[in-house]
Every structure is written in structure tokens, then in C-alpha cells.
Protein backbone atom coordinates (compact mmCIF):
# COMPACT_ATOMS: atom_id res chain seq x y z
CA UNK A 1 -55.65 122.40 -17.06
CA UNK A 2 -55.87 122.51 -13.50
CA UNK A 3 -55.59 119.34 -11.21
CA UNK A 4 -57.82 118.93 -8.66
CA UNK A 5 -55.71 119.17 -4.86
CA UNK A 6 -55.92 116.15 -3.21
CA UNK A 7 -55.70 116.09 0.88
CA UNK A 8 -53.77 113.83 3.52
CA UNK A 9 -57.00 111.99 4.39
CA UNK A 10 -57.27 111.03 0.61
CA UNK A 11 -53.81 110.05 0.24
CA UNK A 12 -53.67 107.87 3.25
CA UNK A 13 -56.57 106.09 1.55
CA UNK A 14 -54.86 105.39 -1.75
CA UNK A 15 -51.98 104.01 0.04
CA UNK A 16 -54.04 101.65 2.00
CA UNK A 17 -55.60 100.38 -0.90
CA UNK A 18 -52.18 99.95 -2.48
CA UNK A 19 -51.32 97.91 0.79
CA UNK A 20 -54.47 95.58 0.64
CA UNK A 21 -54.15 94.81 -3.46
CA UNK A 22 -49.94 94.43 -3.11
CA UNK A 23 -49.10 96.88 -5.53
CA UNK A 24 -46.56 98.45 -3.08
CA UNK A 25 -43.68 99.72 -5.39
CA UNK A 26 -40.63 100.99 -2.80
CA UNK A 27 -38.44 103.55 -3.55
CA UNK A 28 -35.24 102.63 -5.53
CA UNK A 29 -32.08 104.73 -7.59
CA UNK A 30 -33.72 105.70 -10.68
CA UNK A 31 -32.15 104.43 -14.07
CA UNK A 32 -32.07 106.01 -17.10
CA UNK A 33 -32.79 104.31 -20.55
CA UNK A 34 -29.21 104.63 -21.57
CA UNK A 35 -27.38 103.32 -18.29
CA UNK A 36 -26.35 99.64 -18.91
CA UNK A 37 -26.22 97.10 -16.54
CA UNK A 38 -23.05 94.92 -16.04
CA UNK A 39 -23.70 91.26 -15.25
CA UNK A 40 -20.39 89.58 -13.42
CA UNK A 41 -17.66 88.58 -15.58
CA UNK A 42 -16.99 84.80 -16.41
CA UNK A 43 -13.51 84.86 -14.02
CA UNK A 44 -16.10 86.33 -11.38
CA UNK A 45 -18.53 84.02 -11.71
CA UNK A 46 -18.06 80.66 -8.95
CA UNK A 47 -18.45 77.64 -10.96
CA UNK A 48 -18.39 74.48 -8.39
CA UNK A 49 -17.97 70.91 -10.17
CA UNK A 50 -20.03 68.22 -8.67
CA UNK A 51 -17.63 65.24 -6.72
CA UNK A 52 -16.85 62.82 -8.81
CA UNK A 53 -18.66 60.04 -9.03
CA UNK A 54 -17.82 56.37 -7.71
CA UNK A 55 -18.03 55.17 -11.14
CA UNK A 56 -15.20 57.45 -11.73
CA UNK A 57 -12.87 57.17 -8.94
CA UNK A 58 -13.07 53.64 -8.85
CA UNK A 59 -11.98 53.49 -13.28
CA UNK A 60 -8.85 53.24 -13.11
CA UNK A 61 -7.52 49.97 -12.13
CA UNK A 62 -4.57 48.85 -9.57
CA UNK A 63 -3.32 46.04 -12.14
CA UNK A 64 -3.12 47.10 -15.78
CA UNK A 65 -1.72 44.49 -18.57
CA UNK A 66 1.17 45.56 -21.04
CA UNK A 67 2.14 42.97 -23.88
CA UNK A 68 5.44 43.24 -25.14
CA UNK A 69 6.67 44.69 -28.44
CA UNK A 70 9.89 44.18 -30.26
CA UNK A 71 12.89 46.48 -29.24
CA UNK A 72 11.03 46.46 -25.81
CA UNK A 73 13.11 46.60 -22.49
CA UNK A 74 11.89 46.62 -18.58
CA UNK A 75 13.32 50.04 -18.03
CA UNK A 76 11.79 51.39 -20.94
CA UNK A 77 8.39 50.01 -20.19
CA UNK A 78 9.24 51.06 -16.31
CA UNK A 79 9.45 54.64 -17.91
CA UNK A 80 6.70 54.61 -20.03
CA UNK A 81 4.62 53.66 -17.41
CA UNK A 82 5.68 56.48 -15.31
CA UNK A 83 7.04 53.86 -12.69
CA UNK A 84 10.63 52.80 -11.44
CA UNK A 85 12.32 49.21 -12.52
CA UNK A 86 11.80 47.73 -9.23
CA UNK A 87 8.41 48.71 -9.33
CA UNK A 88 8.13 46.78 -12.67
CA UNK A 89 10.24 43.46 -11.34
CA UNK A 90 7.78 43.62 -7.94
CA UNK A 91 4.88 43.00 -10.11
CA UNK A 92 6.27 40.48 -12.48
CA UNK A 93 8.88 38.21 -10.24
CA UNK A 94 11.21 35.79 -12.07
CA UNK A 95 11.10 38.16 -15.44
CA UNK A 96 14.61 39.54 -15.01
CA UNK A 97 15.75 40.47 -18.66
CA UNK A 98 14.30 37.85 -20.32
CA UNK A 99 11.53 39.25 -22.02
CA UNK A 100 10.07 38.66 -25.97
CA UNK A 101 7.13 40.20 -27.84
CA UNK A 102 3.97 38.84 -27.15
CA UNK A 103 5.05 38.80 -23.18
CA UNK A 104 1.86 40.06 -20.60
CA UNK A 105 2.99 42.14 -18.13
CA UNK A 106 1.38 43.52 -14.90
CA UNK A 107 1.33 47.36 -14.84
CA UNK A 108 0.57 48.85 -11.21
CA UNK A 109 0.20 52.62 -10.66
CA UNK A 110 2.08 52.87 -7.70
CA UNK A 111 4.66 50.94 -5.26
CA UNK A 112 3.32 47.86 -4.50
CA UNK A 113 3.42 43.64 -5.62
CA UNK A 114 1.34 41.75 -6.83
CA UNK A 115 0.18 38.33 -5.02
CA UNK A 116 -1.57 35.43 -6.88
CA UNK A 117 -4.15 33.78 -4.40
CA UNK A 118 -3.52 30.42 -3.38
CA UNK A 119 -5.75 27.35 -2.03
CA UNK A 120 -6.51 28.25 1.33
CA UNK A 121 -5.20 32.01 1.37
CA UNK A 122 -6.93 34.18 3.57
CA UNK A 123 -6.36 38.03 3.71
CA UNK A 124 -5.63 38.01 6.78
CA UNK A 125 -2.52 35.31 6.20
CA UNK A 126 -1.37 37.40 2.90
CA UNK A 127 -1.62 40.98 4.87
CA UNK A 128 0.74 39.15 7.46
CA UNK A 129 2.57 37.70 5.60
CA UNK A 130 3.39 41.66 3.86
CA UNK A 131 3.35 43.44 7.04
CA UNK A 132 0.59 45.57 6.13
CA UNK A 133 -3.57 45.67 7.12
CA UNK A 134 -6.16 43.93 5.84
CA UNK A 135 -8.17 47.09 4.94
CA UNK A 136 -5.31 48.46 2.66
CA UNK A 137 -5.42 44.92 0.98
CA UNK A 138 -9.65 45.31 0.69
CA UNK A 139 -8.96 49.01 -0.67
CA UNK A 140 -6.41 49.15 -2.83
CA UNK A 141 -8.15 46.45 -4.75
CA UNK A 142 -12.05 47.60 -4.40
CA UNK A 143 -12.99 44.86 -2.06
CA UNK A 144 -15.93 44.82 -0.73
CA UNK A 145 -15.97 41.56 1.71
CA UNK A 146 -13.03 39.17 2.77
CA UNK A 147 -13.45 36.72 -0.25
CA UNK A 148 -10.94 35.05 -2.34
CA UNK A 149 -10.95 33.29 -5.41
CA UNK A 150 -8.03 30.67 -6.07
CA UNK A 151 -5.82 32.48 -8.92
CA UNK A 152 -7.40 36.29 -8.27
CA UNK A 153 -4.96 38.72 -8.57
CA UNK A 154 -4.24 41.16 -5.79
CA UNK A 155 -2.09 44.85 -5.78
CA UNK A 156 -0.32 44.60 -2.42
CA UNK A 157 0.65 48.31 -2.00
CA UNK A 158 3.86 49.72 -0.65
CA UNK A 159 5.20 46.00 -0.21
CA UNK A 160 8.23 44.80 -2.49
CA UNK A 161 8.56 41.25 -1.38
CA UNK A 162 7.19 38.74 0.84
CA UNK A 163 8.89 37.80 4.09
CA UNK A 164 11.42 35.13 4.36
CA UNK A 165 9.31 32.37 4.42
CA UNK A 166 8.25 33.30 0.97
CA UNK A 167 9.89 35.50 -0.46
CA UNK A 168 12.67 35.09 -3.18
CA UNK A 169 16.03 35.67 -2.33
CA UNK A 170 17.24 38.02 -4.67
CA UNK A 171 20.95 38.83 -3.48
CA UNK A 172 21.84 35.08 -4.19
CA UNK A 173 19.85 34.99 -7.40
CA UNK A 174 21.69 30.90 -8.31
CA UNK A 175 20.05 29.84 -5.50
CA UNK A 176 16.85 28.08 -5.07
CA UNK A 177 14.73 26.76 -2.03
CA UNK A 178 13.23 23.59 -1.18
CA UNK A 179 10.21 22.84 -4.00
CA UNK A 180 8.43 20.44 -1.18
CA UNK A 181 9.26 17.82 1.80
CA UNK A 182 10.08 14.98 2.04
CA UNK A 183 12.93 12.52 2.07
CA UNK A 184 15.49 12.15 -0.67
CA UNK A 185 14.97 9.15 -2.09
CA UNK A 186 17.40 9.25 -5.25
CA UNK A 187 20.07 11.32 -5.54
CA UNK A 188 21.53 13.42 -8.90
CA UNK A 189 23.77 10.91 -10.76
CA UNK A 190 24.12 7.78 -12.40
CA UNK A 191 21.95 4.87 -12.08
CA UNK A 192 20.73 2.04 -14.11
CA UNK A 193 23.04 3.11 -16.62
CA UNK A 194 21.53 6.45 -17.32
CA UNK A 195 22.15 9.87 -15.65
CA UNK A 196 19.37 10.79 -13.25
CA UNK A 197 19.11 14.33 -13.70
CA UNK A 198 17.55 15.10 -10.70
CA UNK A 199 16.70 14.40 -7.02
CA UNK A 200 13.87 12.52 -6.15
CA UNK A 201 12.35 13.84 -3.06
CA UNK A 202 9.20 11.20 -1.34
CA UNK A 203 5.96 12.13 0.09
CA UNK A 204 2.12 11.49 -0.05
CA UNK A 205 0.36 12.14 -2.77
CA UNK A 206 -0.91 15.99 -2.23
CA UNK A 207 1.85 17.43 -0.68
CA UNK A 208 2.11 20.85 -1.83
CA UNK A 209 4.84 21.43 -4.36
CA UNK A 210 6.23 25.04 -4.67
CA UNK A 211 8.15 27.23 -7.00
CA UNK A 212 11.50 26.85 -5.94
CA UNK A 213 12.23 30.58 -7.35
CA UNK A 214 10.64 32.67 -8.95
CA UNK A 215 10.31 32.73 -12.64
CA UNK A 216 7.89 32.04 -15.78
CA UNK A 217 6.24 28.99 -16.42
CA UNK A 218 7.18 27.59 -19.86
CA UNK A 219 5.55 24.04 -19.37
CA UNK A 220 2.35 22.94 -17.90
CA UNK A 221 0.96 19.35 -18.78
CA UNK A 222 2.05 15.94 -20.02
CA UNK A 223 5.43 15.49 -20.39
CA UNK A 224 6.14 11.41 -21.51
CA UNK A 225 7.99 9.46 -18.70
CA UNK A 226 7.77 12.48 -16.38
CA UNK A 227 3.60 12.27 -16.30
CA UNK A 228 2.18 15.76 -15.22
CA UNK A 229 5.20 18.89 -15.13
CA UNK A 230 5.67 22.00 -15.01
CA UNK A 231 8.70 23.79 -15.85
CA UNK A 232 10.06 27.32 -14.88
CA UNK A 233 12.29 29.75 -16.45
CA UNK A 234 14.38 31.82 -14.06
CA UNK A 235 16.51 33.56 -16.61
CA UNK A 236 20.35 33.52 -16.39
CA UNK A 237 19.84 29.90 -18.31
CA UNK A 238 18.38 28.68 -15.29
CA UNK A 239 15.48 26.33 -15.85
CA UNK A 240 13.47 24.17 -13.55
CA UNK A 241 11.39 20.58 -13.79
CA UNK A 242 8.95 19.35 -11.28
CA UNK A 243 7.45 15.86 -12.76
CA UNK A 244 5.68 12.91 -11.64
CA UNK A 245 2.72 15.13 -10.24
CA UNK A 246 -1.03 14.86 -9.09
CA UNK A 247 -2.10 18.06 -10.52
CA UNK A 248 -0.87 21.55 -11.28
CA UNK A 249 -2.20 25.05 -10.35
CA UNK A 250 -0.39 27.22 -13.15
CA UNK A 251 -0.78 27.74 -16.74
CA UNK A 252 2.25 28.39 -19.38
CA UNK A 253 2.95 31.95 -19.80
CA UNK A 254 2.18 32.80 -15.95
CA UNK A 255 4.85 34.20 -13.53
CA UNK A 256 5.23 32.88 -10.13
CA UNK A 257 7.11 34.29 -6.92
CA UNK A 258 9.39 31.57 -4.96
CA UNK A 259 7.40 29.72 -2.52
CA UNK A 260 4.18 30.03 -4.35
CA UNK A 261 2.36 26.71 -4.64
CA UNK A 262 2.16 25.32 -8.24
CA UNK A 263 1.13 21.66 -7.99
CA UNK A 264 0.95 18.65 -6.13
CA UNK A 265 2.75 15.70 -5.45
CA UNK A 266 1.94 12.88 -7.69
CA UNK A 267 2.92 9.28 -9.30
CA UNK A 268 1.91 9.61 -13.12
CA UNK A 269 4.47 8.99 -15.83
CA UNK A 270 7.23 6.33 -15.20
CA UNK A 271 7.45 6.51 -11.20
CA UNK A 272 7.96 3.85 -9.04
CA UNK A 273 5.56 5.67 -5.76
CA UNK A 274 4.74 9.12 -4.86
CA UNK A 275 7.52 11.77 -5.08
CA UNK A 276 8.20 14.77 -6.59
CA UNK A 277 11.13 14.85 -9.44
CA UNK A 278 12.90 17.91 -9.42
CA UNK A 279 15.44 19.26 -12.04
CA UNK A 280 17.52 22.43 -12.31
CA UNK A 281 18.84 22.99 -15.61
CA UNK A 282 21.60 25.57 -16.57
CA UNK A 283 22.04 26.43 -20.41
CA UNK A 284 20.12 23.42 -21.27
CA UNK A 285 22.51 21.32 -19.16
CA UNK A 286 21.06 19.41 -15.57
CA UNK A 287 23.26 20.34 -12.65
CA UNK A 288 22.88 18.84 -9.61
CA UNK A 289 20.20 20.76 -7.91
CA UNK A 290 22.04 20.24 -3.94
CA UNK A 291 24.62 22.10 -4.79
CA UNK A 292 22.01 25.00 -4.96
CA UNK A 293 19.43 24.31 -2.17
CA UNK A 294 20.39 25.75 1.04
């Protein structure tokens, strides 16, 4: 059969017919029924994760608690942790080696200390006090404004100890530091026929009474003649009493970095005025607590 010819004028018309309707098909490589077509491999193919979200980033926490376990020791928990011993001591001042099951410890990720807010604390007073900004305070512990609650926690990064004026003197660990002022108004000693175990040190009731090293607090309440007390355990047998107090601002169980404020002058229990009694104890036995003050 014979197809009829078909001239230039008619096939300029079918092609802009083909133009009005869109059926344009443009010329390509011809592919035969047998030729497969590769897609890109999996290692070729660009996968891109989405950023991580705040939720996320933020999960992981700058103070972590660990509770002690039998057969336990600080370097061992220090190296489970994937942290160094001083690391370890920096976050829990006053533990030393004296540590039992059933202990809570602070856990930090990296360098740092950890600072217990006080009455009055600011952030600006505890970065100064560290040598280090306010904003590295605010991030390292997901801040989001300047406030503080008394007893909050904070992860002080990069800092090991407070400055003198607060910090515990760790190179003369039998020493202690003033736990308040005021004058001495009883000595260590005899008197009345009894052994005073401590010195007496006057003042108006308030006046701040501090930690006079760091350590653990083993007693926080009523304590018979001494009224309200807390006690602190250095380690190295050292022990030591603050009684005849207002009120107190720690809890048993809790550790607390020389200088810190734990209570308040007071005149409960058998006192004859406001003052602060203050003890130092070594193996169970008072020592006179000058012959360790600076």
C-alpha cells in the first residue's frame, strides 16, 4: 500500500498544531527494551541529617548524681565517669576518702565546681568570685535570666576552687578558718569544773556562721544543751560543732566548701547570750580549736 506524500506546507501545519495542544515530544537517545537504567548507589546518594534539636542538645545535664556502692573508691568512680580525681574532689569538697555506700555524689562532664547558692548570691558576685563571666555561668547551666534560688546548684566550668576569701585551703588540710566574728568570749579549757570543749565566740543574733572547712554535714537539728547544731565531717578524724544557733541552712548528708554559710548565730540550748559555740574534734577527742585557726 502506497502512502499518500505529504508536502512542507502540510507538515509545518501539523507541527503548529502540535505547538498549540503541547504535545511537543523533543528529540532524545533512543533506548532499547533491554538497556537498564542504573539509579545512584546508596554510598552515592547525599543523605543530610536535620540539626539536632534543642530538646536534644540541651539532655544531657552539667550535674549528674552517683550513689555509692560497696568496694567503691573516688578514683574508680573518677574513671568510670570518664573524669580525673580532682575533677571528682572539685565537685564534692570535704569528701576526701571518706566515702560509704549509700553516699550522693555530684558527677560533672567536664572541668569545673560546683557552687551551692547562698542568701544574697548574685551571679555576678559568684562569677567574681571564680574569675570567670557571667554568661559562661548562665550557659553552662541553661540559664535563661539572672535568677537564683537559695540552695540551687550551679556547674562553675573550668574553675577548681574559689579565691582566697573562700576557698579551702587544701595544702594545710588541719587547718580551719574563722566559722564567724566576733569576740572570744570563753576560751577552750576548764571551767566550772567541766572541760569546755570549745571557744565561745559573741555576736548578734544573725551573724552569718560559716563552714570553717569544707566537709559533710553529719548533724543538722537539736542537739540537748547545745540548742540548734550542725556538725561537719572533714575526714582525717576531723569533726566540727557549731551550737547555740538561730537557724541552719544545710541538711545532713550535704557537702559544703569552707566559707560557705551554714547557719546563723543564735542563743537556744543552755547559753547564757548570743554566740556561736564552736568545736573541733579529732578521733572523737575536742582539741583546742586556736591552735588551728590562723
Amino acid at each position: 500500500m502506497k502512502l499518500p506524500r505529504i508536502s512542507n506546507k502540510q507538515w509545518a501545519c501539523l507541527g503548529g498544531v502540535a505547538l498549540l495542544t503541547g504535545v511537543w515530544i523533543a528529540p532524545g537517545p533512543r533506548v532499547s527494551p533491554d538497556t537498564v537504567v542504573k539509579t545512584p548507589a546508596a554510598e552515592e546518594q547525599q543523605v543530610v541529617e536535620p540539626p539536632p534539636t534543642a530538646a536534644v542538645q540541651s539532655s544531657q545535664q552539667p550535674i549528674q548524681k552517683y550513689t555509692v556502692v560497696a568496694g567503691d573508691t573516688l578514683s574508680g568512680i573518677a574513671q568510670q565517669h570518664g573524669i580525673d580525681l580532682d575533677t571528682l574532689m572539685a565537685a564534692n569538697p570535704g569528701i576526701s576518702d571518706l566515702i560509704h555506700p549509700g553516699d550522693q555524689l555530684d558527677i560533672v562532664a567536664n572541668k569545673g565546681v560546683i557552687y551551692q547558692v547562698n542568701t544574697g548570691d548574685t551571679l555576678w558576685d559568684i562569677a567574681h568570685t571564680y574569675g570567670i563571666r557571667v554568661e559562661e555561668i548562665k550557659s553552662a547551666n541553661s540559664k535563661q535570666d539572672d535568677h537564683l534560688a537559695v540552695g540551687e546548684k550551679l556547674f562553675i566550668p573550668g574553675a577548681r576552687w574559689a579565691r582566697a576569701e573562700t576557698a579551702v585551703a587544701r595544702a594545710t588540710v588541719s587547718r580551719f578558718i574563722w566559722p564567724t566574728r566576733g569576740e572570744v568570749s570563753s576560751p577552750f579549757g576548764w571551767r566550772w569544773g567541766r572541760l569546755h570543749a570549745g571557744v565561745d565566740l559573741a555576736n548578734d543574733i544573725g551573724t552569718h556562721v560559716m563552714a570553717a572547712r569544707a566537709g559533710r554535714v553529719i548533724w543538722a537539728g537539736w542537739r540537748g544543751g547545745y540548742g540548734y547544731t550542725v556538725m561537719l565531717d572533714h575526714g582525717g578524724g576531723y569533726v566540727s560543732l557549731y551550737g547555740h544557733l538561730d537557724d541552719y541552712f544545710v541538711e545532713r548528708g550535704q557537702y559544703v566548701r569552707a566559707g560557705q554559710r551554714i547557719a546563723s548565730m543564735g542563743n537556744t540550748g543552755n547559753s547564757t547570750g548570743p554566740h556561736l559555740h564552736f568545736e573541733i574534734q579529732k578521733d572523737g577527742e575536742a582539741v583546742d580549736p586556736m591552735g588551728l585557726l590562723p
